[in-house]
C-alpha atoms as a PDB file:
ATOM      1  CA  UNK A   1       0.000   0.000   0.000  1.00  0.00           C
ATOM      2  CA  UNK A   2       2.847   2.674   0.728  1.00  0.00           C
ATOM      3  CA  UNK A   3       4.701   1.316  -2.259  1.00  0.00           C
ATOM      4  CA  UNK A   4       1.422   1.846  -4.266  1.00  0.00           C
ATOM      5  CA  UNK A   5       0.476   5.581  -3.037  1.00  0.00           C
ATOM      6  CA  UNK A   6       4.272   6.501  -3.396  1.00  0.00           C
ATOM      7  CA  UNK A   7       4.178   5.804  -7.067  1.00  0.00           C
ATOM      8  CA  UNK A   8       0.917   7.703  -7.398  1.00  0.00           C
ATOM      9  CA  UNK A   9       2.868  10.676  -5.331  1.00  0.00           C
ATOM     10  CA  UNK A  10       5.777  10.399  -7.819  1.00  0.00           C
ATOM     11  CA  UNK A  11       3.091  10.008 -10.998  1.00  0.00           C
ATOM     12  CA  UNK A  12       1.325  13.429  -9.993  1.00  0.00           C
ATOM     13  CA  UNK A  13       4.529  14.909  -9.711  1.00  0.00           C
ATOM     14  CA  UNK A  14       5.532  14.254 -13.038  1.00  0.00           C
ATOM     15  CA  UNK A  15       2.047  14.997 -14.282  1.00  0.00           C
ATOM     16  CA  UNK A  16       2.428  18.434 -12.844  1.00  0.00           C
ATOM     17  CA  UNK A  17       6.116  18.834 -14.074  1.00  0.00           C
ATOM     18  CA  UNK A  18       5.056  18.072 -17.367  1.00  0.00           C
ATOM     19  CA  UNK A  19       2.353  20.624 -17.511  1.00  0.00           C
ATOM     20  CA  UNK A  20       4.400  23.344 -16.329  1.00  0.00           C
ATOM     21  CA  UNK A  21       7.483  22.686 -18.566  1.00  0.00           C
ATOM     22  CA  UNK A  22       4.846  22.606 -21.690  1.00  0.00           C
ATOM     23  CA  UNK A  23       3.034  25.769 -20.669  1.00  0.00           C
ATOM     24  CA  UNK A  24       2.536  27.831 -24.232  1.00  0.00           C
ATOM     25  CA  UNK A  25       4.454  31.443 -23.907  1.00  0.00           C
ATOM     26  CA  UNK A  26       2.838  34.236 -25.223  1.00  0.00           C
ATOM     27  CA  UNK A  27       5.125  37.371 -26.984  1.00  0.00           C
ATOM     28  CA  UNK A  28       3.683  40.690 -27.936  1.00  0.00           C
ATOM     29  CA  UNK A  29       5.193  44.092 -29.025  1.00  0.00           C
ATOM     30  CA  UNK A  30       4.131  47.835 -28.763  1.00  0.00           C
ATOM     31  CA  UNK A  31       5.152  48.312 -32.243  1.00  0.00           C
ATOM     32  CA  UNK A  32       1.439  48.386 -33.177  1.00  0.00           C
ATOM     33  CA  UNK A  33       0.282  47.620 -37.216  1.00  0.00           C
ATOM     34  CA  UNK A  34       0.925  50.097 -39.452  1.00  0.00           C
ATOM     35  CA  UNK A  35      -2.615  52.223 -39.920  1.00  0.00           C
ATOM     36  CA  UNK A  36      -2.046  53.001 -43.932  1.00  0.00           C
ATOM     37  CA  UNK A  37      -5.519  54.556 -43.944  1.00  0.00           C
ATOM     38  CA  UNK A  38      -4.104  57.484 -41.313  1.00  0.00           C
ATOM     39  CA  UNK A  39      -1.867  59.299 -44.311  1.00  0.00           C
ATOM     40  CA  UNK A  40      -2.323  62.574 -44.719  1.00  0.00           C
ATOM     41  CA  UNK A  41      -0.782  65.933 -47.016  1.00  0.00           C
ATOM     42  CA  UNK A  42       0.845  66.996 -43.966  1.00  0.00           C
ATOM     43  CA  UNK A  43       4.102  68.428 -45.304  1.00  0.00           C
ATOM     44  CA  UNK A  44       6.968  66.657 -43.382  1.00  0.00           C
ATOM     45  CA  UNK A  45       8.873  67.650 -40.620  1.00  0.00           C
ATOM     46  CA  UNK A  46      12.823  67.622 -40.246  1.00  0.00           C
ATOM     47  CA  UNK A  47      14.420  63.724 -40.033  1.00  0.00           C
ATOM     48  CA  UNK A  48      14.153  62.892 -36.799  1.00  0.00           C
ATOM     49  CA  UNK A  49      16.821  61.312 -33.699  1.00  0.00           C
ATOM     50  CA  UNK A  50      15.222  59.142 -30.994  1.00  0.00           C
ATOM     51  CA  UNK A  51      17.778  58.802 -28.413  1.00  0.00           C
ATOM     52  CA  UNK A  52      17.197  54.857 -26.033  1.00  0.00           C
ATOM     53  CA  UNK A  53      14.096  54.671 -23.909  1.00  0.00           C
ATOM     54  CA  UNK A  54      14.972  54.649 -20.210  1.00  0.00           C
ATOM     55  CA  UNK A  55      11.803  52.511 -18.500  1.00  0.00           C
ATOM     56  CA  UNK A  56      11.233  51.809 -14.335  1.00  0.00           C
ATOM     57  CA  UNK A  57      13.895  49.475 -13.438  1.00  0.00           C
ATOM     58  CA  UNK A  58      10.353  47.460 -11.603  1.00  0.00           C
ATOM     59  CA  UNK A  59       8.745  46.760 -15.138  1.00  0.00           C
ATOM     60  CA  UNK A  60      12.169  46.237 -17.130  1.00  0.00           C
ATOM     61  CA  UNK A  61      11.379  42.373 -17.196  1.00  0.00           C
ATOM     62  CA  UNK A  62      10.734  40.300 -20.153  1.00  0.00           C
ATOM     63  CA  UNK A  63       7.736  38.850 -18.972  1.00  0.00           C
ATOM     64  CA  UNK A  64       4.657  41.472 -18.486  1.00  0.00           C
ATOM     65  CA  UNK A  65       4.420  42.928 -14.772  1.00  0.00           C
ATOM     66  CA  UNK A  66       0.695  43.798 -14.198  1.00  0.00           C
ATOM     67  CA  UNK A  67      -1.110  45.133 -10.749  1.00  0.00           C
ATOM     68  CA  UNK A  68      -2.807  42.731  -8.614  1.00  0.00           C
ATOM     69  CA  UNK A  69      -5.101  44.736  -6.337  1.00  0.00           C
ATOM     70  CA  UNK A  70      -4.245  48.201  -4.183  1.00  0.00           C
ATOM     71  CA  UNK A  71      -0.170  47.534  -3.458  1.00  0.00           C
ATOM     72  CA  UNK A  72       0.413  43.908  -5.374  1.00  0.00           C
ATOM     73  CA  UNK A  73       1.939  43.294  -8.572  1.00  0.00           C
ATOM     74  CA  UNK A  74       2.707  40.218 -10.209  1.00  0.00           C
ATOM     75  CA  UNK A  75       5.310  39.000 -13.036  1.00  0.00           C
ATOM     76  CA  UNK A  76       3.725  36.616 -15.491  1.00  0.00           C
ATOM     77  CA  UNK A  77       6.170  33.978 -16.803  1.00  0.00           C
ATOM     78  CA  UNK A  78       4.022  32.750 -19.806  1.00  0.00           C
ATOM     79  CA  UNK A  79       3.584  36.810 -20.844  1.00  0.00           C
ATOM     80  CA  UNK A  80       6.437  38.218 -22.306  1.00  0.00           C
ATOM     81  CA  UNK A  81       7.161  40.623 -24.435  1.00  0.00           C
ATOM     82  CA  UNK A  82       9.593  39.820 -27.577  1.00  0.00           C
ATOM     83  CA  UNK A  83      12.470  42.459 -26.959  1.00  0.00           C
ATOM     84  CA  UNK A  84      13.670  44.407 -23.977  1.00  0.00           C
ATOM     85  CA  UNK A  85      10.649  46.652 -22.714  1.00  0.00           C
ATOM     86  CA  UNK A  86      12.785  49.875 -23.282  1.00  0.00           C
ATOM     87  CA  UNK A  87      13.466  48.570 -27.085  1.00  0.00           C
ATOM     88  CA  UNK A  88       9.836  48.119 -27.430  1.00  0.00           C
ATOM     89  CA  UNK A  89       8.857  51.398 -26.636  1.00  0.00           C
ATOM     90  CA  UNK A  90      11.561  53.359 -28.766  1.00  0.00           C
ATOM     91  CA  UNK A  91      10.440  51.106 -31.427  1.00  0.00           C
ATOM     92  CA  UNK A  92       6.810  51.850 -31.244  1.00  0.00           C
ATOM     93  CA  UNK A  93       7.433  55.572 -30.463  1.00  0.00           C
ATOM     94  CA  UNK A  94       9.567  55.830 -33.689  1.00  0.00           C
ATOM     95  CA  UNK A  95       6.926  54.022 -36.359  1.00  0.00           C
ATOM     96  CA  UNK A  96       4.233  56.334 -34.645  1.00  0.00           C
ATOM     97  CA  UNK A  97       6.327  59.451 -34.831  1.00  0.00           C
ATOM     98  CA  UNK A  98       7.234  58.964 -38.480  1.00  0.00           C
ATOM     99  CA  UNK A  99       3.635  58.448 -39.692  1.00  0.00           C
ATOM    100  CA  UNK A 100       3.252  61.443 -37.291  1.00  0.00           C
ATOM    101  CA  UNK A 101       5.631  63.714 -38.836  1.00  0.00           C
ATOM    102  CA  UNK A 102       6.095  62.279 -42.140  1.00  0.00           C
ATOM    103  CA  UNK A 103       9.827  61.608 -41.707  1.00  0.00           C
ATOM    104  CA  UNK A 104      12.092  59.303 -40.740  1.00  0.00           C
ATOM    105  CA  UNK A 105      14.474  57.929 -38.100  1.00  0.00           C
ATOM    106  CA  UNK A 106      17.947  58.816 -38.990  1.00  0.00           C
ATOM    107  CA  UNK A 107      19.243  57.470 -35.094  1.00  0.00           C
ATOM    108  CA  UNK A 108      23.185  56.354 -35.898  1.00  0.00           C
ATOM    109  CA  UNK A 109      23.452  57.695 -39.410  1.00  0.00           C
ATOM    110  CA  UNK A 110      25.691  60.401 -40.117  1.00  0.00           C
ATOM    111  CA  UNK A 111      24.637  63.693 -39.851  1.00  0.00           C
ATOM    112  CA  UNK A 112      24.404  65.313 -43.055  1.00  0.00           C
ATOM    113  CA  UNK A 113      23.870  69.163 -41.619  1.00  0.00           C
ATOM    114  CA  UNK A 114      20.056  69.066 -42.578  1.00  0.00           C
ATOM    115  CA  UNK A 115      18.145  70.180 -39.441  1.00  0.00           C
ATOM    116  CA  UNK A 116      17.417  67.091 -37.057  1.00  0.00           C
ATOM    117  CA  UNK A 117      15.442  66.899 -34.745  1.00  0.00           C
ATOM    118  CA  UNK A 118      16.311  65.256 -31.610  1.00  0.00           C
ATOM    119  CA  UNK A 119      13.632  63.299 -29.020  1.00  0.00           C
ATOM    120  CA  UNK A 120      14.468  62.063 -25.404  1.00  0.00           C
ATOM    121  CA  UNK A 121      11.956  59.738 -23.720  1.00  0.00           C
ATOM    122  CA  UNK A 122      12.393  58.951 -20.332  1.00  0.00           C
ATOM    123  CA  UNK A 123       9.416  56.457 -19.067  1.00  0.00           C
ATOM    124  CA  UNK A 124       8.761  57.535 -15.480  1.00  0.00           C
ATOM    125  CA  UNK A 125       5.910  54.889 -15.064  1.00  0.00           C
ATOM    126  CA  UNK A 126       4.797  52.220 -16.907  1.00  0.00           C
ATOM    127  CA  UNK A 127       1.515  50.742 -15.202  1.00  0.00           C
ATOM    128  CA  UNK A 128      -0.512  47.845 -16.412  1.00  0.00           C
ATOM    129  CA  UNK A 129      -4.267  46.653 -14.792  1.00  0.00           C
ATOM    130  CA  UNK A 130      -5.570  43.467 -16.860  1.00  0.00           C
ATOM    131  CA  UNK A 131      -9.284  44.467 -17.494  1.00  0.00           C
ATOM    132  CA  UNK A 132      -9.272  48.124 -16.381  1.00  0.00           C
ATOM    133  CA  UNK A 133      -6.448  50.574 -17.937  1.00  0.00           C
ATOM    134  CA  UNK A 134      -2.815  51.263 -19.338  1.00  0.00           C
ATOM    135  CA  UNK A 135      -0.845  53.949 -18.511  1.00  0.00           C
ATOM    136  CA  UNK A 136       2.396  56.056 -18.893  1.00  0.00           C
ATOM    137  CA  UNK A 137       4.322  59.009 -17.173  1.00  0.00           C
ATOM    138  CA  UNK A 138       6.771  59.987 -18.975  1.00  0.00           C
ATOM    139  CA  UNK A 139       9.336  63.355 -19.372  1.00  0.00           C
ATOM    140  CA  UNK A 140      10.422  64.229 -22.649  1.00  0.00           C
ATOM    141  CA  UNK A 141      11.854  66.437 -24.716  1.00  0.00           C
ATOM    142  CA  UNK A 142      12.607  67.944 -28.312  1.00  0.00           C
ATOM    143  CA  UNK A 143      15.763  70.077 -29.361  1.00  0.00           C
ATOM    144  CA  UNK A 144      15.534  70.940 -32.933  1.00  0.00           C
ATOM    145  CA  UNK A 145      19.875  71.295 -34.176  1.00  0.00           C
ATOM    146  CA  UNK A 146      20.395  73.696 -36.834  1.00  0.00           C
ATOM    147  CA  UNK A 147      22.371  76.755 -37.062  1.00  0.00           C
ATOM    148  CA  UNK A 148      24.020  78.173 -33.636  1.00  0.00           C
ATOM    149  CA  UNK A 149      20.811  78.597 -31.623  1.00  0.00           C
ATOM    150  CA  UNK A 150      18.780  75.528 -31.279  1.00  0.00           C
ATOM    151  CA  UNK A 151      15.258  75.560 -29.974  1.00  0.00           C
ATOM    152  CA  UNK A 152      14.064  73.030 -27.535  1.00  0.00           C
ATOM    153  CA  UNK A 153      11.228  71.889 -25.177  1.00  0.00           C
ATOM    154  CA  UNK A 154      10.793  69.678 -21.910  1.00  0.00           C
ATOM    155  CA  UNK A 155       7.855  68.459 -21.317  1.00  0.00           C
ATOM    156  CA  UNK A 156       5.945  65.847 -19.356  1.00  0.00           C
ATOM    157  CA  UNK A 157       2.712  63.521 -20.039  1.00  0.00           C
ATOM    158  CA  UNK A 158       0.476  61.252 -18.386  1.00  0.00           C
ATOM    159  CA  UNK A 159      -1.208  59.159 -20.613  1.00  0.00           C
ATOM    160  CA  UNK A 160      -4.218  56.500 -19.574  1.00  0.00           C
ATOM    161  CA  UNK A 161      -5.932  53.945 -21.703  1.00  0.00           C
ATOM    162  CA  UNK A 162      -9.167  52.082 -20.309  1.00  0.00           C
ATOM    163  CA  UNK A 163      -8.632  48.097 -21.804  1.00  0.00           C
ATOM    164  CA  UNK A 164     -10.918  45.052 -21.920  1.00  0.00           C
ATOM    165  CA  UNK A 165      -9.912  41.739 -19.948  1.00  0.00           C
ATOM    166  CA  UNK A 166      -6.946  39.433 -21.398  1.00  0.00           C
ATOM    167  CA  UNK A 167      -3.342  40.469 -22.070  1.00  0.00           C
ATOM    168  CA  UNK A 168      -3.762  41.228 -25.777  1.00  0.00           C
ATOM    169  CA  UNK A 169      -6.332  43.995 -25.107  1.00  0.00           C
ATOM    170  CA  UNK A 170      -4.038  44.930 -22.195  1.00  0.00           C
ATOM    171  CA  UNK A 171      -0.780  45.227 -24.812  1.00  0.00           C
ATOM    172  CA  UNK A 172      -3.158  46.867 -27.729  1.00  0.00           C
ATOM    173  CA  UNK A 173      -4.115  49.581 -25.077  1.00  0.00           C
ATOM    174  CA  UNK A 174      -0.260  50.773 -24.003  1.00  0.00           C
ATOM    175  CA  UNK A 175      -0.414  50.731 -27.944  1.00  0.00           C
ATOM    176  CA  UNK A 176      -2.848  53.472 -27.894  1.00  0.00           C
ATOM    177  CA  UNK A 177      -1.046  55.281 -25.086  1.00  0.00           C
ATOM    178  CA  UNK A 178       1.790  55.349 -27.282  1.00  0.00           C
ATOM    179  CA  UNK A 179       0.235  56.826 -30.264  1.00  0.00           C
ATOM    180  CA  UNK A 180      -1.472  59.446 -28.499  1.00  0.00           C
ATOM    181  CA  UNK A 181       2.316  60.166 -26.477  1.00  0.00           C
ATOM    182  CA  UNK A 182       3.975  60.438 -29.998  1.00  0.00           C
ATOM    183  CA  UNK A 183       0.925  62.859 -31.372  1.00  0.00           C
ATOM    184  CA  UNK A 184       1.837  65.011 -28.541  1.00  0.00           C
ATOM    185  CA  UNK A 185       5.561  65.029 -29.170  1.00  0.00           C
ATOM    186  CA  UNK A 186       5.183  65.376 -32.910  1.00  0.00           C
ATOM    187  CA  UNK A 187       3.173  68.647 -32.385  1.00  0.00           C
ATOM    188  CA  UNK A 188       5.850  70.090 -30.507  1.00  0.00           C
ATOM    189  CA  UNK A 189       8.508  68.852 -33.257  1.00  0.00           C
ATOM    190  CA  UNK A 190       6.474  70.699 -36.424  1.00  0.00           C
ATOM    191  CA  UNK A 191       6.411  73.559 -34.148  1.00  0.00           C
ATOM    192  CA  UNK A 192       9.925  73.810 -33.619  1.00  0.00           C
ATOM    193  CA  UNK A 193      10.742  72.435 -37.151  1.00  0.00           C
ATOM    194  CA  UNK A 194       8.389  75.457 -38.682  1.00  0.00           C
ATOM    195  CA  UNK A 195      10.212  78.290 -36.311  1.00  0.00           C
ATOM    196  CA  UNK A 196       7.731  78.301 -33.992  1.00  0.00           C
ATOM    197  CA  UNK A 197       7.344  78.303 -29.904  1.00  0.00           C
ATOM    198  CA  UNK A 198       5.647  75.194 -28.907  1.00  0.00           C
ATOM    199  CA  UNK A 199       4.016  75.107 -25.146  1.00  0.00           C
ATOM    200  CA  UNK A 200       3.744  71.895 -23.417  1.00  0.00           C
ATOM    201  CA  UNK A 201       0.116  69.842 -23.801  1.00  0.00           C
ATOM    202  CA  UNK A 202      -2.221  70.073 -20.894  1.00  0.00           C
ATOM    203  CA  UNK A 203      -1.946  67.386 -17.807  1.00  0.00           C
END
C-alpha cells in the first residue's frame, strides 16, 4: 500500500512537471500595425533622432508585470514581451512618430547638416491593470539642431488607456497610449521644425 500511493505521489509529480514545462508562452510588441488609412498631405517635418528609452527598473522584465489589487503586482512567466521593454517602446514611439511627422528615423546615421530633430523619452511609469487601464508618465523632450541657436522643449505627459480583460487587449491599449504620447511630441517637433514656440500639452 505505501509502495502503491508513493508511485501515485511520484506520478502526480511528473504529471504536474510536465504541464508546467509545456506551458505555451505568449510574446507581444508595442510596435502596433501600421494604420495606412491614417496618411495625410501633412508636409513633413525635419528627419528625426530618438535617443534609447529609459523605463522603471520594476517593469524592465521580459515577462509582463501587471497590478494585482491596491499595493500587489505580479510577473507573469508565460507573458512576455519579444524584446527588452525599453526597445519596445523606442520602437513603437519611432513608427508612430514617423507616420506622425512624415519623416524618418535617422538614429546612428551620419549627420548630413540638414536640421534634425532630436527626441528624449524617459518612461517615469509604466503601469498595467488586466481588465481596467494602461498607462504612462513619462518626461520628454525635443531640441531641434540647426544653425548656432537651437530651440528646444521639456515636457511631461500622463497618458491613460481604459482596456478590456486578457493580455492582448491589455498590450493593444499601451499601444494606444503610445500613439497618443507620440501625437503630442510630434506637435511640438512641427512647431519647432516650422520656427515656432511650442508650449507643453495640458496634464
Amino acid at each position: 500500500m505505501i509502495r502503491t500511493g508513493r508511485h501515485l505521489w511520484i506520478a502526480a509529480a511528473g504529471l504536474l512537471l510536465a504541464a508546467c514545462a509545456s506551458a505555451p508562452l505568449h510574446y507581444y510588441t508595442l510596435v502596433a500595425p501600421a494604420d495606412e488609412s491614417a496618411e495625410t498631405a501633412t508636409p513633413p517635418s525635419p528627419s528625426f533622432e530618438l535617443l534609447p528609452v529609459g523605463v522603471p527598473a520594476q517593469v524592465d522584465q521580459p515577462q509582463l508585470v501587471v497590478r494585482e489589487g491596491g499595493q500587489g503586482v505580479a510577473l507573469l512567466g508565460s507573458e512576455r514581451w519579444i524584446a527588452p521593454l525599453g526597445d519596445e517602446v523606442r520602437s513603437a514611439l519611432s513608427a508612430d512618430l514617423a507616420r506622425e511627422l512624415h519623416s524618418a528615423d535617422v538614429s546612428g546615421l551620419p549627420g548630413n547638416g540638414k536640421p534634425l530633430l532630436r527626441i528624449k523619452l524617459d518612461v517615469r511609469r509604466f503601469d498595467s491593470a488586466p481588465g481596467s487601464y494602461a498607462s504612462i508618465e513619462s518626461a520628454w523632450s525635443v531640441r531641434l539642431l540647426h544653425g548656432t541657436q537651437p530651440a528646444a522643449l521639456a515636457c511631461s505627459s500622463r497618458i491613460s488607456e481604459a482596456v478590456g480583460p486578457g493580455y492582448p487587449a491589455l498590450v493593444q491599449g499601451h499601444q494606444r497610449a503610445i500613439a497618443r504620447l507620440a501625437a503630442q511630441i510630434a506637435t511640438a517637433a512641427r512647431a519647432l521644425g516650422g520656427g515656432q514656440s511650442p508650449a507643453c500639452p495640458p496634464g
